[in-house]
Protein backbone atom coordinates (compact mmCIF):
# COMPACT_ATOMS: atom_id res chain seq x y z
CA UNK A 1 122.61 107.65 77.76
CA UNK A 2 119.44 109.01 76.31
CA UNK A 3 117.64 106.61 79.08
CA UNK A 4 119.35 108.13 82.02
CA UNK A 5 118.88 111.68 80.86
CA UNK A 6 115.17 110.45 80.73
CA UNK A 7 115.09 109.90 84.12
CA UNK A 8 117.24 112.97 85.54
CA UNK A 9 114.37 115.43 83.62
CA UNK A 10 112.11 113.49 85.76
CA UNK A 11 113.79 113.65 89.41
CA UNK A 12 114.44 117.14 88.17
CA UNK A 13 110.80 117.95 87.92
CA UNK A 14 109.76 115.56 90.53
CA UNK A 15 111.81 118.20 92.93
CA UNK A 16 110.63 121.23 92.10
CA UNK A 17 107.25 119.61 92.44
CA UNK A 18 108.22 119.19 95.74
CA UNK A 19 109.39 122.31 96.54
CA UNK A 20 106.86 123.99 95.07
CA UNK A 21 104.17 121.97 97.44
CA UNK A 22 106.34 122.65 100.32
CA UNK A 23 106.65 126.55 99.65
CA UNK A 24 102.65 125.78 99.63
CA UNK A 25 103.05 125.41 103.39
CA UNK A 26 106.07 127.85 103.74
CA UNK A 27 104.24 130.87 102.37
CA UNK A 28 100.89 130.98 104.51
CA UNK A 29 102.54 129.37 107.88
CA UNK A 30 104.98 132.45 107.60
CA UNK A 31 102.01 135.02 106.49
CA UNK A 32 100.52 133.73 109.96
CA UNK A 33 103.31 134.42 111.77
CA UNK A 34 104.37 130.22 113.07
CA UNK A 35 107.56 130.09 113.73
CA UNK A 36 109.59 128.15 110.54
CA UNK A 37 112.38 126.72 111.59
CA UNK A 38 113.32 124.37 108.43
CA UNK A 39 112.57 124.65 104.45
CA UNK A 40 114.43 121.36 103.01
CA UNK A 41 114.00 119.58 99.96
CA UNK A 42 114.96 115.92 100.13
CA UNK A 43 115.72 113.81 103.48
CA UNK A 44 119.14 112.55 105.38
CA UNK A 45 122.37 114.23 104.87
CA UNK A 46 121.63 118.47 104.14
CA UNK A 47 123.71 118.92 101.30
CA UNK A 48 123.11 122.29 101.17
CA UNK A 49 121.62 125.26 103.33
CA UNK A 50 121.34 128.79 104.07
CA UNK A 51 119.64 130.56 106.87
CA UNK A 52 117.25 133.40 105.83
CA UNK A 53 115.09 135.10 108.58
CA UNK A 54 115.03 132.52 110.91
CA UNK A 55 114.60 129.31 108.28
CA UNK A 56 117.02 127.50 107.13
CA UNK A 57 116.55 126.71 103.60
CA UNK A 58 118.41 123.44 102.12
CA UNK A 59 118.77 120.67 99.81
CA UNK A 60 119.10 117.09 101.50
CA UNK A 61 121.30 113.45 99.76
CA UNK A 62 118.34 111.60 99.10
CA UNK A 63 115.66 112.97 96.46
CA UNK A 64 112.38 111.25 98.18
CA UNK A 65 110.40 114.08 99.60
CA UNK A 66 110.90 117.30 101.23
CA UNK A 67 109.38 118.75 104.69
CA UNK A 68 108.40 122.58 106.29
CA UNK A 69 109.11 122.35 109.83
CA UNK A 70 106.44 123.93 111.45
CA UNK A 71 106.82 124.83 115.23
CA UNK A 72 103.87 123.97 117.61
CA UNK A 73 102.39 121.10 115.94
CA UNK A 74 101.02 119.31 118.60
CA UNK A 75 99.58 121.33 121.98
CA UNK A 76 100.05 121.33 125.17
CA UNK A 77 97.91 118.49 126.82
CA UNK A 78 94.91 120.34 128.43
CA UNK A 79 94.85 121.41 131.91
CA UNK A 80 94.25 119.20 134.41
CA UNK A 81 95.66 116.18 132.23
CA UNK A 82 97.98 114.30 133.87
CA UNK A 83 101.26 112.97 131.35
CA UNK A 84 101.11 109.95 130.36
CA UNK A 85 104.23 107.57 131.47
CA UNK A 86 105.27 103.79 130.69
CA UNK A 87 105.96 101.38 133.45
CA UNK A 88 109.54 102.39 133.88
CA UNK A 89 108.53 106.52 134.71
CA UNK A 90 109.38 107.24 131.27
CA UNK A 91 107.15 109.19 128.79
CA UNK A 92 104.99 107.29 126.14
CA UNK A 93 105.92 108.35 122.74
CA UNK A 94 102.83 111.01 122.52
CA UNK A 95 104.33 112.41 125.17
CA UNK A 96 107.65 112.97 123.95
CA UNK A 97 106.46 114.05 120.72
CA UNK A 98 104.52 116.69 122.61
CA UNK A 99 107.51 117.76 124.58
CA UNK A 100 110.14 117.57 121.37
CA UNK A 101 107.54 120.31 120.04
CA UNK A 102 106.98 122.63 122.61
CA UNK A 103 110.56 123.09 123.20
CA UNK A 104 110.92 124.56 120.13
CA UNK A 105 108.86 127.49 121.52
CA UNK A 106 111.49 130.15 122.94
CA UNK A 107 110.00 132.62 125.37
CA UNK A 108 107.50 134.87 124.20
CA UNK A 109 107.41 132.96 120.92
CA UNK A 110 103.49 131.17 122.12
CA UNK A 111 101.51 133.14 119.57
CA UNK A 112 103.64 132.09 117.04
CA UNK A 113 103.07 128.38 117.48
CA UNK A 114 100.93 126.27 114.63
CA UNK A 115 97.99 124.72 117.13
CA UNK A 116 97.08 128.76 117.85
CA UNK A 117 96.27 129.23 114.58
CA UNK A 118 92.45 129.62 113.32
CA UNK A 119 91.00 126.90 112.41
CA UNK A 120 90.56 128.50 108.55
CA UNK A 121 94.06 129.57 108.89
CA UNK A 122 95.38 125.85 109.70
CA UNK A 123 93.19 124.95 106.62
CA UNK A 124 94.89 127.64 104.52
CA UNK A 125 98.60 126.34 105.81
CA UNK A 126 97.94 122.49 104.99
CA UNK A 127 96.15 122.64 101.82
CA UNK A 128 98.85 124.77 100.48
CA UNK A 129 100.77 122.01 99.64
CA UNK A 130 98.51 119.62 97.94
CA UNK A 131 96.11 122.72 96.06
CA UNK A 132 100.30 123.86 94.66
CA UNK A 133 100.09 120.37 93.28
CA UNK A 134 96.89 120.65 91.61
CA UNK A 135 98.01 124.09 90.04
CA UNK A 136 101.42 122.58 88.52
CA UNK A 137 99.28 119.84 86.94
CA UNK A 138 97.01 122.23 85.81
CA UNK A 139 99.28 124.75 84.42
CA UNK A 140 100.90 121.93 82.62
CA UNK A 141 98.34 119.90 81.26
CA UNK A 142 97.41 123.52 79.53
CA UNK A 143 100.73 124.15 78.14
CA UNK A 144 100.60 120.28 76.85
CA UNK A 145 97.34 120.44 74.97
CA UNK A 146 97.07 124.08 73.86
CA UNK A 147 100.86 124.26 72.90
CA UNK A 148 101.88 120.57 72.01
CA UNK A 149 98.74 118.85 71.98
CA UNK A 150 96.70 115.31 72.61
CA UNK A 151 97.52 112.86 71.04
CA UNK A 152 94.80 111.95 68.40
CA UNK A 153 93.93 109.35 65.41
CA UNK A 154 94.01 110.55 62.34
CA UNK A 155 92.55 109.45 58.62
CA UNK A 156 96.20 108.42 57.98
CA UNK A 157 96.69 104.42 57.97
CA UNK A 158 99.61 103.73 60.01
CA UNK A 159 99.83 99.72 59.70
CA UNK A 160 98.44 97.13 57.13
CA UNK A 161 97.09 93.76 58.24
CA UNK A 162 98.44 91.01 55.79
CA UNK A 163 96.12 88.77 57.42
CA UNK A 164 92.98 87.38 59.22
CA UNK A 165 94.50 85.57 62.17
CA UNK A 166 92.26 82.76 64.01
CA UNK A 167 92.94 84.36 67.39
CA UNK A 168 93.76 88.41 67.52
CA UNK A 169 97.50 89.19 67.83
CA UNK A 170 98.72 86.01 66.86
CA UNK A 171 101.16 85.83 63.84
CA UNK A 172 100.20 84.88 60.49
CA UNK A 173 100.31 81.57 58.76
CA UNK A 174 99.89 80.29 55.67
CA UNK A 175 96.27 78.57 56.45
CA UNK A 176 95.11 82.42 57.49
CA UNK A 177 92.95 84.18 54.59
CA UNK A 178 94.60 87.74 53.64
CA UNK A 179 93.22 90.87 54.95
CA UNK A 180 90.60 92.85 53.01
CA UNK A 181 92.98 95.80 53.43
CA UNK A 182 95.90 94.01 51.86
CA UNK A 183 93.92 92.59 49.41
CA UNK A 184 92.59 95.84 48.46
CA UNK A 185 95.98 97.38 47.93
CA UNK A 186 95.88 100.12 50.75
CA UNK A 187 99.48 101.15 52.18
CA UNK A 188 100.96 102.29 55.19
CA UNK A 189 100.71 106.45 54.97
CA UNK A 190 97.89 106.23 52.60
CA UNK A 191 95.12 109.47 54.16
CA UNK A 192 91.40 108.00 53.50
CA UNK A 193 89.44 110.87 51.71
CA UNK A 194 86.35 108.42 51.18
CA UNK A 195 84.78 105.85 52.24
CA UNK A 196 81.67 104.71 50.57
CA UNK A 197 79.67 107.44 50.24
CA UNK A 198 81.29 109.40 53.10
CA UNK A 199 83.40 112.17 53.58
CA UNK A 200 86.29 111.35 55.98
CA UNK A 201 87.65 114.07 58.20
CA UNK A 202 89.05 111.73 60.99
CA UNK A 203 89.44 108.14 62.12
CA UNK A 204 86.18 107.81 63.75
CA UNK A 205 84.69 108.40 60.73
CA UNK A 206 86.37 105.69 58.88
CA UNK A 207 85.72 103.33 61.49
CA UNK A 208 82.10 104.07 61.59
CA UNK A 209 81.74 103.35 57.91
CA UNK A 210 83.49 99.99 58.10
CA UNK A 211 81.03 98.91 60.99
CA UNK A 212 77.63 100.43 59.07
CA UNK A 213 78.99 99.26 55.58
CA UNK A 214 78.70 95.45 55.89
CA UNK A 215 80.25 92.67 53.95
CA UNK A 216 79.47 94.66 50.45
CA UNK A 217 82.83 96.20 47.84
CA UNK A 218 82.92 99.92 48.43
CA UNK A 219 85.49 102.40 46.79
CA UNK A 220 87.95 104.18 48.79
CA UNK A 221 89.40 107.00 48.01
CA UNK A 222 93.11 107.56 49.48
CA UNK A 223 95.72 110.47 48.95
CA UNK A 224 99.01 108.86 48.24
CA UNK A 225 102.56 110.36 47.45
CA UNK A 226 100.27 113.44 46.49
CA UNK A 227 98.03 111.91 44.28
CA UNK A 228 94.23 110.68 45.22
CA UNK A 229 93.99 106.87 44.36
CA UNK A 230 90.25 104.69 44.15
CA UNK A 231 90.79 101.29 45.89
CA UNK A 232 88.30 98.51 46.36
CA UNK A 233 87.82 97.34 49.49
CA UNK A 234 85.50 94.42 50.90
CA UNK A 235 85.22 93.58 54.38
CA UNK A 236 85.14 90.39 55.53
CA UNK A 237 83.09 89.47 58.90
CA UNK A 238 85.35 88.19 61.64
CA UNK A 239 84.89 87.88 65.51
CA UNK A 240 86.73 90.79 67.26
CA UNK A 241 86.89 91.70 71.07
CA UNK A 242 84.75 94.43 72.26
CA UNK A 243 86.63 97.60 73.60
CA UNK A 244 86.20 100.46 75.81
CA UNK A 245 86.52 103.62 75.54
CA UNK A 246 90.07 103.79 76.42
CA UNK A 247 90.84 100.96 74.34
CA UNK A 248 90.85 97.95 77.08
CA UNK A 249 89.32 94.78 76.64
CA UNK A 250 85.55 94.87 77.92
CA UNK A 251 85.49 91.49 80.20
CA UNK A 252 82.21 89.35 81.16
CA UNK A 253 81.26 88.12 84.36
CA UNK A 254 83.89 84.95 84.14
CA UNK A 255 87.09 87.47 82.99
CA UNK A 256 87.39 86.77 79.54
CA UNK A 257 87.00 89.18 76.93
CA UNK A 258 83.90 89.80 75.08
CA UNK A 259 83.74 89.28 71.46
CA UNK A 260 81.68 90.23 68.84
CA UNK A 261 81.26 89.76 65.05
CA UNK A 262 81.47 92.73 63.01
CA UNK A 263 83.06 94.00 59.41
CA UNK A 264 86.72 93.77 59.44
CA UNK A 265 89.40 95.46 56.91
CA UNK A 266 92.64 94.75 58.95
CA UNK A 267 93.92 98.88 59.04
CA UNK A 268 95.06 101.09 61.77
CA UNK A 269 95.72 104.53 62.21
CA UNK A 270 98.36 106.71 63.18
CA UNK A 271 98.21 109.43 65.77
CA UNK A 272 99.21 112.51 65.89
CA UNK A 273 99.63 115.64 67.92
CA UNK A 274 96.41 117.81 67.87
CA UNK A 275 96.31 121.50 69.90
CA UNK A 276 93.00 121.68 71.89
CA UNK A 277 91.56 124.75 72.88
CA UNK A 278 92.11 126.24 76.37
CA UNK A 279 88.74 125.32 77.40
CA UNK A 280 88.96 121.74 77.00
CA UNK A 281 91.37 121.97 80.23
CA UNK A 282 89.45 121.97 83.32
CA UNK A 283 87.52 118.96 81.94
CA UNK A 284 90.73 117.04 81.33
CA UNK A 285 91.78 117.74 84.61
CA UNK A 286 88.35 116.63 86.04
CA UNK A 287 88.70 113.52 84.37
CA UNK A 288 92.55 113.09 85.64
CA UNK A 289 91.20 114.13 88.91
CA UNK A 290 88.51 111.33 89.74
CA UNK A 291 90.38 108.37 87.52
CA UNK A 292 93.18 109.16 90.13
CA UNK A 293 90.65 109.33 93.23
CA UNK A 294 89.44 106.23 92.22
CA UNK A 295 93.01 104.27 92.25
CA UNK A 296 93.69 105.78 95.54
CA UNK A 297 90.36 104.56 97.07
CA UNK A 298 90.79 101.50 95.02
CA UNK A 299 94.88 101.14 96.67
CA UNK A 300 94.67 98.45 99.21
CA UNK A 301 93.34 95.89 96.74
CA UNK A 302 95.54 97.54 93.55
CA UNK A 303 97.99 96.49 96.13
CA UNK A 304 97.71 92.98 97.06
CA UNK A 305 97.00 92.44 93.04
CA UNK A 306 100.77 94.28 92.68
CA UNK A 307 101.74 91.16 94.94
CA UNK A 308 100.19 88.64 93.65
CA UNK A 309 102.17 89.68 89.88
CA UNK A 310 105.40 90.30 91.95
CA UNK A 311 105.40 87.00 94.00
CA UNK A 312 103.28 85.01 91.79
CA UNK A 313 102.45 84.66 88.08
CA UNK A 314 99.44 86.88 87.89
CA UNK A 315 99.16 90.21 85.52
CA UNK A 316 100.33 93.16 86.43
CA UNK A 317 98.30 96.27 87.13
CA UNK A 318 99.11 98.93 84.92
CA UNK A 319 97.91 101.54 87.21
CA UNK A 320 99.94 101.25 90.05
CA UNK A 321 103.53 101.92 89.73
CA UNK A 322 106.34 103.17 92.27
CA UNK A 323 109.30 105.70 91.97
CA UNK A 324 111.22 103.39 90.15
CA UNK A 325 108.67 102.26 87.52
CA UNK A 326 107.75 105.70 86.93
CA UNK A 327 111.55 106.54 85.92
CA UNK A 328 111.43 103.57 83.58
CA UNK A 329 108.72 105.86 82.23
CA UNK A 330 110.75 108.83 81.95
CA UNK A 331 114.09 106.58 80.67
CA UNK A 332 112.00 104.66 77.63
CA UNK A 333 110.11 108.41 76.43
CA UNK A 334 113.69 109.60 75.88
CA UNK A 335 115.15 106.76 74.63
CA UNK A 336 112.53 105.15 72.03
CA UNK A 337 114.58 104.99 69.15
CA UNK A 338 111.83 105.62 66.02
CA UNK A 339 111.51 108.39 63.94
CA UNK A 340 108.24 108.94 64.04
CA UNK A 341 108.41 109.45 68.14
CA UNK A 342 109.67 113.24 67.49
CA UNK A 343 111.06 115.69 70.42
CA UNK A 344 107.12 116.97 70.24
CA UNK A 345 106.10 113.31 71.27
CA UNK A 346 108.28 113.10 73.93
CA UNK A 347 108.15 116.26 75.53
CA UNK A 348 104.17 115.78 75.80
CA UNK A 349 104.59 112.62 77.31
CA UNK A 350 106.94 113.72 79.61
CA UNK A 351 105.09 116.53 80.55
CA UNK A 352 101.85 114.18 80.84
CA UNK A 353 104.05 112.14 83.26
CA UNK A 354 104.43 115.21 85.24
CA UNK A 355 101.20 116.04 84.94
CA UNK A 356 99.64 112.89 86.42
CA UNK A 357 102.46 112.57 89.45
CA UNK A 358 101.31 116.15 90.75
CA UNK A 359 97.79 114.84 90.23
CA UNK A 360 98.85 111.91 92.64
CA UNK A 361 100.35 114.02 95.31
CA UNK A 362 97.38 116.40 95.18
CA UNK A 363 94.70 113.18 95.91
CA UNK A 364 97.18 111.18 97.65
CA UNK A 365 98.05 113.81 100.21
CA UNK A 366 94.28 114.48 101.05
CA UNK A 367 93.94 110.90 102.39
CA UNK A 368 92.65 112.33 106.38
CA UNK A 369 95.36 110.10 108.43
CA UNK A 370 98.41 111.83 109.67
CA UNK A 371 101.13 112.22 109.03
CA UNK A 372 99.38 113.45 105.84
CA UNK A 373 98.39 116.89 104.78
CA UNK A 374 94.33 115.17 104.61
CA UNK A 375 95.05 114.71 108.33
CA UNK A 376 95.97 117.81 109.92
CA UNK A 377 93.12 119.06 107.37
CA UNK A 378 90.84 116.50 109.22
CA UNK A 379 92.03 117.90 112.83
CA UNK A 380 91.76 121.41 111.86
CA UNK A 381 87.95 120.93 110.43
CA UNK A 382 86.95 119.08 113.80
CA UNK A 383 88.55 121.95 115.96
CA UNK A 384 86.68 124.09 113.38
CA UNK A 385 83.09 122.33 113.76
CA UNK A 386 83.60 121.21 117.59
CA UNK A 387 84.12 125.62 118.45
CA UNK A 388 81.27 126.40 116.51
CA UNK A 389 79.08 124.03 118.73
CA UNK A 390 80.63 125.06 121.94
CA UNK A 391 79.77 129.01 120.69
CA UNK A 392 76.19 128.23 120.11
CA UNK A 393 75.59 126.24 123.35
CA UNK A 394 77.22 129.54 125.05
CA UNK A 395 80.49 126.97 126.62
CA UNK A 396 84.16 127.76 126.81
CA UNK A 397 86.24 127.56 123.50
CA UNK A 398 87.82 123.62 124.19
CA UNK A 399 90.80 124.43 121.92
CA UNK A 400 92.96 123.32 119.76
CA UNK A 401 92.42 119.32 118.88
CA UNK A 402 95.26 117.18 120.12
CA UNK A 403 96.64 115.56 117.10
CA UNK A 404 99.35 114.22 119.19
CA UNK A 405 97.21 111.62 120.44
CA UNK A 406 97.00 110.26 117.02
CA UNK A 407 100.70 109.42 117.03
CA UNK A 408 100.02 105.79 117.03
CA UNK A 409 97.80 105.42 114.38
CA UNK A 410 100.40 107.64 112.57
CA UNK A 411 103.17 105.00 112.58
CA UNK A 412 100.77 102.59 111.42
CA UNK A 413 100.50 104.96 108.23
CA UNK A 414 103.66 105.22 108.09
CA UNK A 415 104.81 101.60 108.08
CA UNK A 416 102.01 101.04 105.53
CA UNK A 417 103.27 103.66 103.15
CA UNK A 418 107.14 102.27 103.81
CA UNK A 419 105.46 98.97 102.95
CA UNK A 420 104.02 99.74 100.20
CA UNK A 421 107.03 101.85 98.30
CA UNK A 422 108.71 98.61 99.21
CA UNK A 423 106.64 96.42 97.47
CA UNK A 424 106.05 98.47 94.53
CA UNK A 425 109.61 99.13 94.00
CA UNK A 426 110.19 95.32 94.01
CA UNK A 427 107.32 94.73 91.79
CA UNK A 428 108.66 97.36 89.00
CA UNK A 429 112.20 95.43 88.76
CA UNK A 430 111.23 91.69 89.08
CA UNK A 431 107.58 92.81 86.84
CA UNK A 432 107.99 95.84 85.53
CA UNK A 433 105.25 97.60 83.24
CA UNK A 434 106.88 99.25 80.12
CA UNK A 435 105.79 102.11 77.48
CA UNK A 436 107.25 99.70 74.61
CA UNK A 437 105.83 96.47 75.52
């Protein structure tokens, strides 16, 4: 149960995401004066609607998008054109497009179609969605961090290594030599105070001792069950894989993992929730920001990697997943069953999940190729430079850029994005990528 409530706080805030990036377009198109026709939230059968001055506002069966239907998207072809037709007399499918949206125009009603717009005002209408997008993620990843927090290590240990396996990860066995830690006596929920000669104040701190201490016994101090305790601890050197700074492997040139030999105790820490300043949030959204550029620009091989791991035997990449792996998301942060894993917890990670799908529709949607927001941006920046040119040469204004005549390539993006939901949907049931391992 706890699962599936997971996942409706998610399609809950996956919809007002929606609507929110939609009322992006609503607001300025309607400032402008185009003629809005439709508001809906969600596609196929309209479950839902009322008609307020002229737009009918409405909530649709199937919870996979949302639209502003914007009258006058594509122009009239320019004088002297002639319309194109197929071999049988009838109209190409650019053509009927253009006709489907000029009927929409009622008499008198020409000013108040979208291609006689400005070009800054198109600019304003079609970024409104995606920058609404970047303020929800914003807005949240500031209540997350300055009211819940990030999670942190701390000088707490959270796990003891019995052991010194051969290979890291693998499970002990009676020919392994015993950790240093364990050997030492140090405990789950023991808080280092010391280590050597150095204060500890946090994890990194701890760590850096261990790695400029060598192989020699050095006294620990630890605060246990209230009471400070002096343990003896004395690394033992081991080969360990080198890490990033996100914690992944670091691989060489031939994919396997890089190793190194270094001072080893067998302890790790816990983490915990720790409130950052308000500051600290336009840099975590940078960061968010370019880490998600870079999987977008990154998609079309991200994607044949996704099938290779759903078709094949090959790993799966963690940092692609579809609508139904990210509700796996939502169902295991509300169903992890450990004590430790508090309502704080989860309500940070579910907010960070929201966080980083507004990110996605922010970058995603700026991709230039229609029908994306990125390419009506694209259109309305070329109609922007190409009248600029024409007023400095002292020629005609050539008007508004017809986008209709990018219809084709439009399916194409289409079929590629149906594709690719597709895929990734099948990938996150037959190879799915969990929070829990």
């Amino acid at each position: 149960m706890d699962f599936v409530i997971g996942v409706l706080i998610l399609v809950v805030g996956l919809l007002l995401s929606i609507a929110l990036h939609e009322i992006g377009h609503l607001v300025p198109a309607k400032k402008f004066g185009v003629k809005v026709p439709q508001y809906m939230v969600g596609f196929g059968k309209t479950l839902w609607s009322r008609t307020v001055r002229g737009t009918e506002y409405g909530i649709k069966a199937l919870p996979l998008g949302g639209y502003v239907r914007l009258v006058g998207m594509y122009p009239p072809a320019r004088a002297g054109r002639r319309r194109q037709v197929r071999g049988d007399g009838r109209l190409t499918l650019v053509e009927e497009a253009r006709a489907a949206a000029l009927e929409e125009i009622g008499p008198g009603e020409e000013h108040r179609a979208f291609y006689n717009l400005s070009a800054p005002r198109k600019l304003v209408v079609m970024l409104g969605g995606p920058v609404m997008n970047l303020l929800i993620a914003t807005v949240l990843m500031a209540v997350m961090v300055t009211g819940l927090g990030l999670a942190q290590h701390t000088s707490t240990i959270a796990n003891v290594q019995q052991c010194v396996p051969a290979e890291p990860g693998q499970e002990c066995t009676p020919a392994d030599p015993a950790a240093p830690g364990a050997v030492a006596g140090l405990r789950p929920g023991d808080q280092v105070l010391r280590w050597g000669s150095a204060e500890v104040e946090s994890w990194e701190d701890v760590s850096a001792a261990i790695a400029g201490g060598g192989t020699g016994t050095v006294p620990v101090v630890v605060e246990r069950d209230g009471e400070r305790r002096t343990v003896r601890v004395t690394p033992q050197l081991t080969e360990r894989p080198v890490v990033d700074d996100e914690g992944a492997p670091v691989l060489d040139a031939d994919g396997d993992p890089v190793t190194e030999t270094r001072p080893y105790v067998g302890i790790g820490p816990t983490f915990e929730l720790v409130r950052q300043p308000l500051t600290d949030v336009p840099s975590l959204v940078w960061n968010l920001f370019t880490g998600t550029v870079e999987v977008v620009l990154t998609l079309p091989q991200r994607l044949v990697d996704v099938a290779e791991a759903a078709f094949g035997t090959a790993e799966r990449d963690p940092g692609v997943v579809g609508v139904v792996g990210v509700g796996r998301f939502a169902g295991e942060i509300a169903s992890v069953d450990s004590t430790q894993y508090r309502l704080t917890e989860r309500s940070a990670d579910m907010i960070s999940l929201l966080v980083s799908l507004n990110m996605a529709l922010f970058v995603f949607n700026l991709v230039p190729l229609l029908p994306l927001d990125g390419g009506h941006v694209a259109g309305a920046l070329w109609e922007g430079a190409r009248r600029q040119v024409a007023r400095l040469r002292g020629r005609a204004d050539p008007g508004p850029v017809d986008t209709a005549r990018m219809l084709p390539l439009t399916y194409v993006v289409v079929a590629f994005m149906v594709g690719m939901s597709l895929l990734l949907a099948y990938a996150d049931i037959v190879n799915p990528i969990t929070l829990t391992g």
